[in-house]
Protein backbone atom coordinates (compact mmCIF):
# COMPACT_ATOMS: atom_id res chain seq x y z
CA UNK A 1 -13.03 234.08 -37.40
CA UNK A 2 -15.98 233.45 -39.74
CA UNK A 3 -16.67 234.88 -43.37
CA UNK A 4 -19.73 234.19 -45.18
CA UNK A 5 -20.44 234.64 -48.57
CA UNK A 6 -23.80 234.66 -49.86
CA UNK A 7 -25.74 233.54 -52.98
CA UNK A 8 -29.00 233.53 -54.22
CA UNK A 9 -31.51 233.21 -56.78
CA UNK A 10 -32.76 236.83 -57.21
CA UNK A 11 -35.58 238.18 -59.19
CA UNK A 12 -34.34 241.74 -60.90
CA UNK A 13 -36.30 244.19 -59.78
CA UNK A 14 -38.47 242.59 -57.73
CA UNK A 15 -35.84 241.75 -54.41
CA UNK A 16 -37.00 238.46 -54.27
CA UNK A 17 -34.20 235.92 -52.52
CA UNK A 18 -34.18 232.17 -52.30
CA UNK A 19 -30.77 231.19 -50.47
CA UNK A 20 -29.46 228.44 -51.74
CA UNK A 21 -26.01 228.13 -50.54
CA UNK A 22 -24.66 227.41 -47.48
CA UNK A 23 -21.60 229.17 -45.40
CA UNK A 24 -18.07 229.27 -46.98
CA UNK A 25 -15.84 230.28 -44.01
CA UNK A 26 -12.39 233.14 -44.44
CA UNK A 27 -11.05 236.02 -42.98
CA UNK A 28 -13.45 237.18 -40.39
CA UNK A 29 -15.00 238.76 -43.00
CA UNK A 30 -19.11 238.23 -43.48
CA UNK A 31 -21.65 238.84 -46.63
CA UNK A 32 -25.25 238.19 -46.04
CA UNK A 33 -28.80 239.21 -47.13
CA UNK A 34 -28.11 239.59 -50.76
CA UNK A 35 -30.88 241.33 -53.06
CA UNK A 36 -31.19 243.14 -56.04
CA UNK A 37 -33.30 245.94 -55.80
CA UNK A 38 -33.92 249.30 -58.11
CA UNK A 39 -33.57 248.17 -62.02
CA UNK A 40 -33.68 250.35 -64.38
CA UNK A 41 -34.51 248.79 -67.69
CA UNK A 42 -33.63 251.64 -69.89
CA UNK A 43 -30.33 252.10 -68.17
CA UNK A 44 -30.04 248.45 -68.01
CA UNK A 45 -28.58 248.84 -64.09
CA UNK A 46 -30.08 247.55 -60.63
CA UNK A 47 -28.54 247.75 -57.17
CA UNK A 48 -26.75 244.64 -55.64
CA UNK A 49 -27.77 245.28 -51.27
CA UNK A 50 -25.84 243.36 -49.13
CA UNK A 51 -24.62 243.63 -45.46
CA UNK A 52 -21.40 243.35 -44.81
CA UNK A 53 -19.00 243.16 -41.52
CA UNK A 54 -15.74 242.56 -40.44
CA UNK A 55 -14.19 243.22 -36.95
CA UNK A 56 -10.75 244.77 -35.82
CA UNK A 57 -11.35 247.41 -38.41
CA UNK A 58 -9.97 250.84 -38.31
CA UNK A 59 -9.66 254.30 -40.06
CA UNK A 60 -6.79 256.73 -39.29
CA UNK A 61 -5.44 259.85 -40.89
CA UNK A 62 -3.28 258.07 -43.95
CA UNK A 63 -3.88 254.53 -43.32
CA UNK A 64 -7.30 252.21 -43.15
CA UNK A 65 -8.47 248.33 -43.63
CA UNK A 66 -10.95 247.90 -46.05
CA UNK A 67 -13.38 245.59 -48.09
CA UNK A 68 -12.72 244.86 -51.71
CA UNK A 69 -16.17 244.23 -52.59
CA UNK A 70 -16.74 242.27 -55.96
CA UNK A 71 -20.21 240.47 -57.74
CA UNK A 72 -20.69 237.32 -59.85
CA UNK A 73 -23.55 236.16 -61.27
CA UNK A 74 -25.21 233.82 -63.28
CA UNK A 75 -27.61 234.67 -66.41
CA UNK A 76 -30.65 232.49 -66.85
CA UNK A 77 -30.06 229.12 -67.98
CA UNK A 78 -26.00 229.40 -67.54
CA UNK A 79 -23.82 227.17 -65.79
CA UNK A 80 -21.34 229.74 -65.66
CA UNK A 81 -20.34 232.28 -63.54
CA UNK A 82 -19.39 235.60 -64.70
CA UNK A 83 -17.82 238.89 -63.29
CA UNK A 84 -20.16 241.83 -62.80
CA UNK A 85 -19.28 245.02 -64.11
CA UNK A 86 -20.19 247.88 -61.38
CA UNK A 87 -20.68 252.06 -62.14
CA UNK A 88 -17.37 253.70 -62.38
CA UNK A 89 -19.22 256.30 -60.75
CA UNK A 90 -18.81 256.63 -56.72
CA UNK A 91 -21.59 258.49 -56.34
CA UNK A 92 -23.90 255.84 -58.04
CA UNK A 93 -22.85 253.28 -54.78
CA UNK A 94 -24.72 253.66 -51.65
CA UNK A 95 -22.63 252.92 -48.55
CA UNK A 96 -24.55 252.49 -45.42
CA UNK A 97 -24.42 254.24 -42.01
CA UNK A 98 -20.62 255.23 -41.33
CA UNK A 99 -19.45 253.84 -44.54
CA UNK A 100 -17.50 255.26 -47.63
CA UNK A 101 -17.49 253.21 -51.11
CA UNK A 102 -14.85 254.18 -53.73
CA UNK A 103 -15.38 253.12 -57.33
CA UNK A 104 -12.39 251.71 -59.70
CA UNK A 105 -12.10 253.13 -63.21
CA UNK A 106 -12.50 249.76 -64.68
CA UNK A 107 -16.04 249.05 -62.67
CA UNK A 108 -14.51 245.18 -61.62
CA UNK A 109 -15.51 245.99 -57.80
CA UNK A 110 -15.45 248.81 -55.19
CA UNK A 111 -13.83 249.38 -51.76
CA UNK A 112 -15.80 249.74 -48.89
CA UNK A 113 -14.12 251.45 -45.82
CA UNK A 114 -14.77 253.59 -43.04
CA UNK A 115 -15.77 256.88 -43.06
CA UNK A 116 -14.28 258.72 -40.56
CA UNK A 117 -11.99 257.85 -37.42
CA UNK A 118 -12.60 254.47 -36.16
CA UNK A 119 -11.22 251.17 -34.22
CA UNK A 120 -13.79 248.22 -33.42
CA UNK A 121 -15.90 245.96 -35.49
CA UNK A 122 -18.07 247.16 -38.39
CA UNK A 123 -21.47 246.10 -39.87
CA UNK A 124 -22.92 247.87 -43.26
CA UNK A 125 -26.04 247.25 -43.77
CA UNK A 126 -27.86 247.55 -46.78
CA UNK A 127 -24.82 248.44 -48.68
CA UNK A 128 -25.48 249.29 -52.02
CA UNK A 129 -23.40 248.92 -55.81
CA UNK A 130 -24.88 249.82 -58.84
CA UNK A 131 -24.34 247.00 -61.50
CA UNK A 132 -24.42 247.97 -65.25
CA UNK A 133 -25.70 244.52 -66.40
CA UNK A 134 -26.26 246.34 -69.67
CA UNK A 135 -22.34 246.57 -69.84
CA UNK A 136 -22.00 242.75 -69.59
CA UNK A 137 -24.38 242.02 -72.22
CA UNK A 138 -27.27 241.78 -70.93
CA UNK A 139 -31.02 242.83 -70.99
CA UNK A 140 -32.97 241.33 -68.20
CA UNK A 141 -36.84 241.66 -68.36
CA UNK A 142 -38.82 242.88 -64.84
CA UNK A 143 -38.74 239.51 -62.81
CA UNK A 144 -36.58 237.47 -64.60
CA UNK A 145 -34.52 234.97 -62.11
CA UNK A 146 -30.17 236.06 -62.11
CA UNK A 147 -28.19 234.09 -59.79
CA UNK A 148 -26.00 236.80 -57.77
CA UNK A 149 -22.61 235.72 -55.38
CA UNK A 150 -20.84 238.91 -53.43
CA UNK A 151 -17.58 238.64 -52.35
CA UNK A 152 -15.38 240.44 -49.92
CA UNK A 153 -11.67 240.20 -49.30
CA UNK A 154 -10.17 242.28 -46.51
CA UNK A 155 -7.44 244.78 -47.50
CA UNK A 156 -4.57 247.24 -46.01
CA UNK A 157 -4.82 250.74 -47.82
CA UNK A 158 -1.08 251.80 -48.14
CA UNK A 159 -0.62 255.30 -49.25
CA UNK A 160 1.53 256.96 -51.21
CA UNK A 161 5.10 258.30 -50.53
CA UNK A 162 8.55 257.34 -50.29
CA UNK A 163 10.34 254.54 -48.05
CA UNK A 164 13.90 252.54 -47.98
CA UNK A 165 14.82 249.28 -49.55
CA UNK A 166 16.92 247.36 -47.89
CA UNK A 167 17.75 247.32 -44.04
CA UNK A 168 21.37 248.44 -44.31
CA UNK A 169 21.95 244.77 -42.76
CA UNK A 170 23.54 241.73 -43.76
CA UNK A 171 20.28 239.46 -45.34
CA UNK A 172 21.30 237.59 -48.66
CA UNK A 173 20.99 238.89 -51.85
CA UNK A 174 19.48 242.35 -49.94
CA UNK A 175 18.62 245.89 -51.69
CA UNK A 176 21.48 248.78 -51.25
CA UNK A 177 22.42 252.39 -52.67
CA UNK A 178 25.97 252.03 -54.21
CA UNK A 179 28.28 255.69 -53.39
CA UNK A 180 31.46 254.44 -55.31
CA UNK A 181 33.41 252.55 -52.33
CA UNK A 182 32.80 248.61 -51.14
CA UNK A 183 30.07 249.86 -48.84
CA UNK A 184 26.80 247.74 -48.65
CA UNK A 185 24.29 249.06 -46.32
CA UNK A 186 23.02 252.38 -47.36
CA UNK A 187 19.39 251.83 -47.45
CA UNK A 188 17.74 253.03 -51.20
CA UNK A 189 15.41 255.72 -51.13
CA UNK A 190 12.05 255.18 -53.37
CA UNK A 191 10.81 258.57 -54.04
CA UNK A 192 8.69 258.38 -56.96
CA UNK A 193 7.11 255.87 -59.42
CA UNK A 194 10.39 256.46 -61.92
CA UNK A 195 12.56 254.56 -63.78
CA UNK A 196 14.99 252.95 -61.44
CA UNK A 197 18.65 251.85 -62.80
CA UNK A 198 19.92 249.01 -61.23
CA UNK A 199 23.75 248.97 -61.27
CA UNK A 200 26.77 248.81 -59.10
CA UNK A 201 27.17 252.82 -58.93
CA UNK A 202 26.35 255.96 -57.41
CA UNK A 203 23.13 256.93 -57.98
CA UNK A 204 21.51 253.55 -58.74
CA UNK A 205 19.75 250.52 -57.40
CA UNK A 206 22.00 247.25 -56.26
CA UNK A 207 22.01 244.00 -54.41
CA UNK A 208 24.38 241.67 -52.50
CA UNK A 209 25.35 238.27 -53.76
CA UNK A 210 24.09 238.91 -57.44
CA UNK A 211 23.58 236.30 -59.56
CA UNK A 212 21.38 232.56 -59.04
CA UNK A 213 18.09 232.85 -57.15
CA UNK A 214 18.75 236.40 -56.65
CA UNK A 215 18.99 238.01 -59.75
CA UNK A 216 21.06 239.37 -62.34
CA UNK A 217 21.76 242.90 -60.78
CA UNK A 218 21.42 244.90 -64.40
CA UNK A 219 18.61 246.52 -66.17
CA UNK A 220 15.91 248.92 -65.29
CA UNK A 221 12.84 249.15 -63.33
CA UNK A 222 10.87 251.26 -66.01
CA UNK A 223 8.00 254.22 -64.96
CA UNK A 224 5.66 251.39 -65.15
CA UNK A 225 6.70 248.65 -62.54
CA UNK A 226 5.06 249.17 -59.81
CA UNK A 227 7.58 250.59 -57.05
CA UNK A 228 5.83 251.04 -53.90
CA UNK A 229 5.69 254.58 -54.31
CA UNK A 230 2.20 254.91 -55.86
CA UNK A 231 -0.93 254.15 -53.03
CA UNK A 232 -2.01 250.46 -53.41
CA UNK A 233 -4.33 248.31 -51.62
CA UNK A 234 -2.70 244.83 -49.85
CA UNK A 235 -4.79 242.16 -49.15
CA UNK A 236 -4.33 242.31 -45.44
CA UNK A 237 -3.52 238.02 -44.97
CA UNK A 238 -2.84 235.61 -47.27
CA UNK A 239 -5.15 233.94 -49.34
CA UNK A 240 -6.68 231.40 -46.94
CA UNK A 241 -8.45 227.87 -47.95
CA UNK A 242 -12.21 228.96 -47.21
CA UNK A 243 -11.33 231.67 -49.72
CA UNK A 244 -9.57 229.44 -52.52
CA UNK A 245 -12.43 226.69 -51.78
CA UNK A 246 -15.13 229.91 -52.40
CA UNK A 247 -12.62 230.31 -55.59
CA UNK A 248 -12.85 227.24 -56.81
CA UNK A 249 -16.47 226.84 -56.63
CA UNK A 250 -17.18 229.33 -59.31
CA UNK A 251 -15.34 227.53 -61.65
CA UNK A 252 -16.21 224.92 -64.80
CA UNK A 253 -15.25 221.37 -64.07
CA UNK A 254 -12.43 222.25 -66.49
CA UNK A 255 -11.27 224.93 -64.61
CA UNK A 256 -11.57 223.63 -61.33
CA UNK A 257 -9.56 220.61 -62.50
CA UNK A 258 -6.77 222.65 -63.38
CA UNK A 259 -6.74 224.65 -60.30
CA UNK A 260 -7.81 222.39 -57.62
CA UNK A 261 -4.19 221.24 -56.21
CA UNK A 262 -6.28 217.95 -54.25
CA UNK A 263 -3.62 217.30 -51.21
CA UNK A 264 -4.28 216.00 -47.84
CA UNK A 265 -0.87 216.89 -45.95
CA UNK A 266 1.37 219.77 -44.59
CA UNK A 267 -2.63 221.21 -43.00
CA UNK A 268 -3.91 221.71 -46.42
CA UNK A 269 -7.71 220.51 -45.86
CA UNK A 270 -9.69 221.68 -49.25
CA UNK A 271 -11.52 218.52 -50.44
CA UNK A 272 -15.17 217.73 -51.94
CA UNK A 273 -15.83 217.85 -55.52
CA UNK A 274 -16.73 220.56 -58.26
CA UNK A 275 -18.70 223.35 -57.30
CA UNK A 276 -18.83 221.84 -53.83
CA UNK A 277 -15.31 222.18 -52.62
CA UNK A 278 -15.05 223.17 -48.47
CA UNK A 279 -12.10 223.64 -45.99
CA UNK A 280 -12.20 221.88 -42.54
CA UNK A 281 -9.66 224.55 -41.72
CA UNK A 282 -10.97 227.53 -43.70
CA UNK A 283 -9.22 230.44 -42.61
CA UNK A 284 -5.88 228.53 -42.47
CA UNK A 285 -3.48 230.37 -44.92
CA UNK A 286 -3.50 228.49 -48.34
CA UNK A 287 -0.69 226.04 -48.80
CA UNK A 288 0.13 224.25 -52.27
CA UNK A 289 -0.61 227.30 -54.41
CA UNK A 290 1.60 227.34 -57.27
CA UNK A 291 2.41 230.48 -59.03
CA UNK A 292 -0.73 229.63 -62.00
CA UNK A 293 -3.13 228.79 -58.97
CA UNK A 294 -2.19 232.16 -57.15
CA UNK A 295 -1.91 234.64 -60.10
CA UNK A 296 -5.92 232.94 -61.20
CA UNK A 297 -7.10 234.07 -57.97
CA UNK A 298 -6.02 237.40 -58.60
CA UNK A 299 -7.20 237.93 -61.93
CA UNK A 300 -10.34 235.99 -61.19
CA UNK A 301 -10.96 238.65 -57.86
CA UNK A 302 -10.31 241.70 -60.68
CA UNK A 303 -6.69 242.26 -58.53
CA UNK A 304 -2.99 241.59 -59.66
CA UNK A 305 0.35 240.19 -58.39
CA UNK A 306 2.49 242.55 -55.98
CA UNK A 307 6.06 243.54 -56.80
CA UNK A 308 8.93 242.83 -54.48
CA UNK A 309 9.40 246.52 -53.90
CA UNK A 310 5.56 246.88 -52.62
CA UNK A 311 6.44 243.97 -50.52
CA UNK A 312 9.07 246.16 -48.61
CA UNK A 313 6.72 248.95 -48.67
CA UNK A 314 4.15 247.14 -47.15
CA UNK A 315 6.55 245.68 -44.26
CA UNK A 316 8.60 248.94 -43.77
CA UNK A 317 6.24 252.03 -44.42
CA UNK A 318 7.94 254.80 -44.56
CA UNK A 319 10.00 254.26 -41.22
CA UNK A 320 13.40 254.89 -41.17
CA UNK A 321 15.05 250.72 -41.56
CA UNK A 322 15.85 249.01 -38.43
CA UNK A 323 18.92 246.39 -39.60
CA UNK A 324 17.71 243.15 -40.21
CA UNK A 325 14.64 243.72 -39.29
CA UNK A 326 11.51 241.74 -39.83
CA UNK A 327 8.22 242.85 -41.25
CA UNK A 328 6.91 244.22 -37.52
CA UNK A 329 9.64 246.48 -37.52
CA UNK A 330 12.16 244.81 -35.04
CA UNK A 331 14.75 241.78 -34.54
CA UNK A 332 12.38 240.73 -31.75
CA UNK A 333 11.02 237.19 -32.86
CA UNK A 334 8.88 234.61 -30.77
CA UNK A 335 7.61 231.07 -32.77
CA UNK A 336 4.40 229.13 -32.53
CA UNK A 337 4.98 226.03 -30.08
CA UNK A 338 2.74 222.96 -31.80
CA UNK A 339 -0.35 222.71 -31.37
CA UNK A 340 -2.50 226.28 -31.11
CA UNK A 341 -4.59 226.82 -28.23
CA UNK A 342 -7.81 225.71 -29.08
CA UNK A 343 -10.36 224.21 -31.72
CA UNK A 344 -8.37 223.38 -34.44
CA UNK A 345 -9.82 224.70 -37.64
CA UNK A 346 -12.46 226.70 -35.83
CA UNK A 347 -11.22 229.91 -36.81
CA UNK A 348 -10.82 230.67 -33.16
CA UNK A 349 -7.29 229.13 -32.69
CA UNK A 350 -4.73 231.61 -30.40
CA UNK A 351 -1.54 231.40 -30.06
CA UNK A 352 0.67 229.13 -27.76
CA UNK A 353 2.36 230.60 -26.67
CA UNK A 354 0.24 233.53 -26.83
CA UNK A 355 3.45 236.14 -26.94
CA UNK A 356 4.13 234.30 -30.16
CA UNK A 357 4.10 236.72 -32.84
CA UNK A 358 5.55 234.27 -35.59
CA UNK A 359 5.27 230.72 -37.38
CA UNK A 360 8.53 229.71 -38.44
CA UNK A 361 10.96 226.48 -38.07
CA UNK A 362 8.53 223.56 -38.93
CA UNK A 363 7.13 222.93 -35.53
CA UNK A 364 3.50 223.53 -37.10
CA UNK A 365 4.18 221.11 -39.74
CA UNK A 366 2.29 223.79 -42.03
CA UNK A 367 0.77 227.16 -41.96
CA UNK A 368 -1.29 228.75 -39.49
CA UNK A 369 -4.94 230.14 -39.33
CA UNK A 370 -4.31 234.01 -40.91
CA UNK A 371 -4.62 237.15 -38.43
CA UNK A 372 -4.05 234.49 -35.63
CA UNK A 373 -0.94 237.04 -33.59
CA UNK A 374 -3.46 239.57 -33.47
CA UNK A 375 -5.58 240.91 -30.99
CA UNK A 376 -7.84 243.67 -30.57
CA UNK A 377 -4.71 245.25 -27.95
CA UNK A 378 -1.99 244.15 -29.66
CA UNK A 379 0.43 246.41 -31.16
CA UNK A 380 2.79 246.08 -34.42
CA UNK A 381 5.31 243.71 -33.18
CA UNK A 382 2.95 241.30 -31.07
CA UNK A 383 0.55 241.18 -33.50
CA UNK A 384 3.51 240.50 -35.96
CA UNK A 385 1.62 243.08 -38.42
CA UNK A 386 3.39 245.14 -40.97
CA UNK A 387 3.92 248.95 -40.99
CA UNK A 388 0.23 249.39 -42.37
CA UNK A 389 -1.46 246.11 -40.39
CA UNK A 390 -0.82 243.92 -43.33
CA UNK A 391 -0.34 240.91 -41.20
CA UNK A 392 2.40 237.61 -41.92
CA UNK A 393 4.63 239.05 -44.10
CA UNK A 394 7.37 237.11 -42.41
CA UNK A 395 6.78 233.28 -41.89
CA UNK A 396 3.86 231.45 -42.19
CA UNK A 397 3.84 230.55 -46.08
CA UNK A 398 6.33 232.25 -49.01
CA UNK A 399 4.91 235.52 -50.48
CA UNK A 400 4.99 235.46 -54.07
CA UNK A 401 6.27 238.74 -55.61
CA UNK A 402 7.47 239.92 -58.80
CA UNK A 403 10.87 240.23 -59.04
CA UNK A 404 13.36 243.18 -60.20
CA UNK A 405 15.93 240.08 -60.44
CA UNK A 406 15.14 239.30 -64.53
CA UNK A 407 13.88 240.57 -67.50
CA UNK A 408 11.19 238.87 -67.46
CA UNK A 409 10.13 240.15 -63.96
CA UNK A 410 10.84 243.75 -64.65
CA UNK A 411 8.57 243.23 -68.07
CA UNK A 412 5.49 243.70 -65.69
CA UNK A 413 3.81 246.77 -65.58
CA UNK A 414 1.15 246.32 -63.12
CA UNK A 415 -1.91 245.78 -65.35
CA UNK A 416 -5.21 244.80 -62.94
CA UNK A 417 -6.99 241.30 -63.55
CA UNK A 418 -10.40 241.37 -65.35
CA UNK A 419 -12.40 238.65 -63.45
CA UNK A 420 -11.79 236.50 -66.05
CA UNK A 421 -10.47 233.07 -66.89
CA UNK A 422 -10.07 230.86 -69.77
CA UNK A 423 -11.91 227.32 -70.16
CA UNK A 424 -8.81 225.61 -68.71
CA UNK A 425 -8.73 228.46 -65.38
CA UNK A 426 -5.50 230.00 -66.71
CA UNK A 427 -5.22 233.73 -66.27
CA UNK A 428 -6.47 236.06 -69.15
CA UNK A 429 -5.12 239.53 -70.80
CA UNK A 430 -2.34 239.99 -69.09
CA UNK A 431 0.60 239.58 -71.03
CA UNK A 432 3.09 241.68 -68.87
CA UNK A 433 2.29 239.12 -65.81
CA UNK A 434 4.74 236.42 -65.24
CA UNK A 435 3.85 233.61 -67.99
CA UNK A 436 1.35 231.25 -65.46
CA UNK A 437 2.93 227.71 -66.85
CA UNK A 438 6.91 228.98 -66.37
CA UNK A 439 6.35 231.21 -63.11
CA UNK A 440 9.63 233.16 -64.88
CA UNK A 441 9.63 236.54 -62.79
CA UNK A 442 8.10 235.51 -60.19
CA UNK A 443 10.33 235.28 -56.93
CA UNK A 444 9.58 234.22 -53.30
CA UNK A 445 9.97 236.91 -49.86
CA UNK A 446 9.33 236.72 -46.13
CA UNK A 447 10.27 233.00 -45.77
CA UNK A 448 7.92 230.38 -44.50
CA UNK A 449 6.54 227.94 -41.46
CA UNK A 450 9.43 225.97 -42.26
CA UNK A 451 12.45 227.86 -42.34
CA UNK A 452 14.82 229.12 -40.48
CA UNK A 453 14.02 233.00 -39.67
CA UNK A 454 17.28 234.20 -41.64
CA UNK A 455 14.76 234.06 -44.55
CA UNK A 456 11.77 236.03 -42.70
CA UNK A 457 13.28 239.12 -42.67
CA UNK A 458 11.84 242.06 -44.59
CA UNK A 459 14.88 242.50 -46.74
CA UNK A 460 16.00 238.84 -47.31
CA UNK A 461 16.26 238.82 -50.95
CA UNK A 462 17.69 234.72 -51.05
CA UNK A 463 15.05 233.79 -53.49
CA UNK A 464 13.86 236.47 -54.76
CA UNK A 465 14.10 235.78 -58.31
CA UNK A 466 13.88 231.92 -57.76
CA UNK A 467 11.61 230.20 -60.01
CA UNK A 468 8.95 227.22 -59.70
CA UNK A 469 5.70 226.73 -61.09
CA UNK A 470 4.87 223.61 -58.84
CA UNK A 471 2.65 223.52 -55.80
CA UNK A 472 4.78 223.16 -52.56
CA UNK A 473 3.54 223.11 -49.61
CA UNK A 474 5.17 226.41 -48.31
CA UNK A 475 3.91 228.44 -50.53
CA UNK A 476 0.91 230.91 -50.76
CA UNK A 477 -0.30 233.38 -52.31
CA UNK A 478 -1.15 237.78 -51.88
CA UNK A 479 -3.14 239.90 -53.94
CA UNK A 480 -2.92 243.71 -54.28
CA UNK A 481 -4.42 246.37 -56.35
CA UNK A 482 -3.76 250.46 -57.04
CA UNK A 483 -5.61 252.56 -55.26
CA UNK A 484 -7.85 254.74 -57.55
């Protein structure tokens, strides 16, 4: 699986393009012939054309994969790299044959998607977003040279509507509706964006084995924690190591000092030096991302941290819970043997066996390539897919979602990254995230290539408020944002 991102030293107006850049590899997801074309100096806008394709893509009635489509760029005579602000305005996009692009109210990106009914690979060319350079400052003459970089990360749209916590099963610390008696398994209905009580009564929110890593089982989940309920976009794998190498190479020295975790073990392969960091295994899920590292990817690719409750969502859909499930849907579980059939690190790894839906039980001695269960035949349970085709949300590395387990979890309120970081690479604006440097709210779900599978199932709740702010090498990393 091969993703290519490209860059280029473009002359405004005048669709001039000198690549410069070679290949960063990630999530079968490809960018190429970048241009900008059409500016309009009064308006202070031009049009950033691209092609872009991805393969096992598909559009149904409620439920579609898409491309969350973002721009950098580089002002004459800067060293820096700086987030592009695009029309709010869908209509002001141009998507190519078959394609659909949405706008976002704040203008940090766009989805682009299907149009209509469709399985199979994709390929939009001469996609085009309308970028209001004017917005970001600037006022580039006819000709003058701007360094552009598109990026694309696939997503899972996940609409709107209600669905279950918990599995009515027996996982630690898992979610439950209380009715008055000793009774632990009736699954909680979430059926709008509302406050939600949590409390040991009728009526309310509750969990199993309260107290320690899995929360304090009081307060409430106000209106503007994000539930589930509302539509939201998932990023459809983890974030994998060509993507945090393409991360890190948009960063200062300073910032790519403090976000560069430089390890060599556990399959983690990222290595070269500023602005030239590469993967040997690039779309191998991300290992060693602490909770700062993870939550500065998101608010550097304009998206934020999911909530524990999306996490369900996004494994469970709206299906009626199946007890102790995992995130396919079933108890049906089959691990990785060691190694995968194939190149390793090519991106074109399968299974072995190749019924293996799962990595789990250290026999990988770290984390798999992403997507690698699923084929263009599979269905939900071989390709070890959530409800919606979000894909690993059981095993391979720790999701990292905000908790409902302590105050200062339940402080967040959903607010979207602004493409932004400060000089050191910490996140920016976003004081109802989890604080980057004590990880406090943040919790781990869906357990990891190196534990037992008691922790990979969708409603496992064991460390769901547990806290660390190192890197270890089970953990990863998952963006989402709200749908417009």
């Amino acid at each position: 699986m091969k993703h290519r991102t490209t860059m280029g030293w473009l002359a405004v107006g005048m669709g001039l393009m000198f690549l410069m850049a070679g290949p960063a590899e990630a999530n079968n997801i490809r960018v190429a012939n970048v241009a900008l074309q059409n500016q309009n100096t009064d308006a202070k806008t031009a049009d950033v054309v691209f092609d872009l394709a991805w393969s096992n893509s598909w559009r149904g009635a409620d439920n579609w994969d898409a491309a969350w489509v973002f721009v950098k760029f580089r002002a004459p005579g800067s060293n820096n790299w700086q987030h592009a602000t695009l029309s709010t305005n869908s209509s002001d996009h141009k998507p190519a044959a078959n394609g659909t692009i949405t706008a976002v109210p704040d203008g940090k990106g766009a989805f682009v998607y299907r149009a209509s009914g469709y399985t199979g690979s994709v390929n939009y060319v001469q996609t085009k977003l309308r970028w209001n350079y004017g917005t970001n400052g600037y006022n580039f003459a006819k000709g003058e040279l701007v360094e552009v970089s598109v990026h694309a990360i696939e997503m899972v749209y996940i609409p709107a509507g209600p669905f279950y916590l918990g599995s009515g099963g027996a996982e630690s610390g898992h979610f439950y509706a209380p009715d008055g008696t000793a009774q632990t398994t009736n699954a909680f209905l979430v059926s709008s964006e509302n406050a939600i009580t949590v409390a040991n009564s009728s009526g309310n929110l509750y969990y199993v084995n309260v107290g320690g890593n899995v929360g304090d089982g009081s307060g409430t989940i106000s209106n503007g924690f994000p539930k589930g309920y509302a539509a939201f976009y998932c990023m459809k794998y983890e974030v994998s190591q060509g993507q945090y190498a393409d991360f890190l190479n948009k960063l200062t020295a300073a910032q790519d000092a403090t976000r560069y975790p430089n390890y060599s073990d556990y399959r983690y392969t990222i290595g070269g030096t500023t602005t030239n960091r590469s993967a040997s295994a690039p779309d191998r899920a991300c290992n060693y991302l602490s909770w700062a590292d993870g939550i500065a990817y998101a608010d550097w690719a304009a998206l934020r941290p999911m909530t524990e409750l999306e996490f369900e969502k996004a494994c469970r859909g709206p299906a009626q819970p199946v007890v102790n499930e995992y995130a396919w849907g079933t108890t049906a579980i089959t691990n990785l043997a060691t190694p995968e059939t194939g190149t390793l690190g090519s991106g074109t790894e399968t299974p072995n066996p190749a019924t293996a839906n799962c990595c789990y039980g250290n026999v990988m001695g770290g984390p798999t390539r992403v997507g690698i269960f699923a084929t263009a035949t599979s269905g939900r349970q071989g390709a070890g897919a959530g409800y919606y085709g979000v894909m690993e949300l059981s095993g391979n590395l720790w999701e990292r979602p905000v908790t409902v387990g302590n105050v200062a979890g339940r402080t967040f309120q959903g607010t979207m990254g602004d493409g932004v970081l400060d000089p050191n690479g910490n996140p920016t604006g976003n004081p109802d995230w989890p604080n980057y440097s004590t990880a406090s709210g943040a919790g781990l779900r869906g357990g990891t290539w190196k534990d037992t599978t008691d922790y990979l199932r969708s409603s496992d709740r064991f460390y769901a408020a547990y806290t660390s702010e190192f890197r270890i090498s089970t953990f990863g990393s998952r963006a989402v944002r709200l749908a417009p």
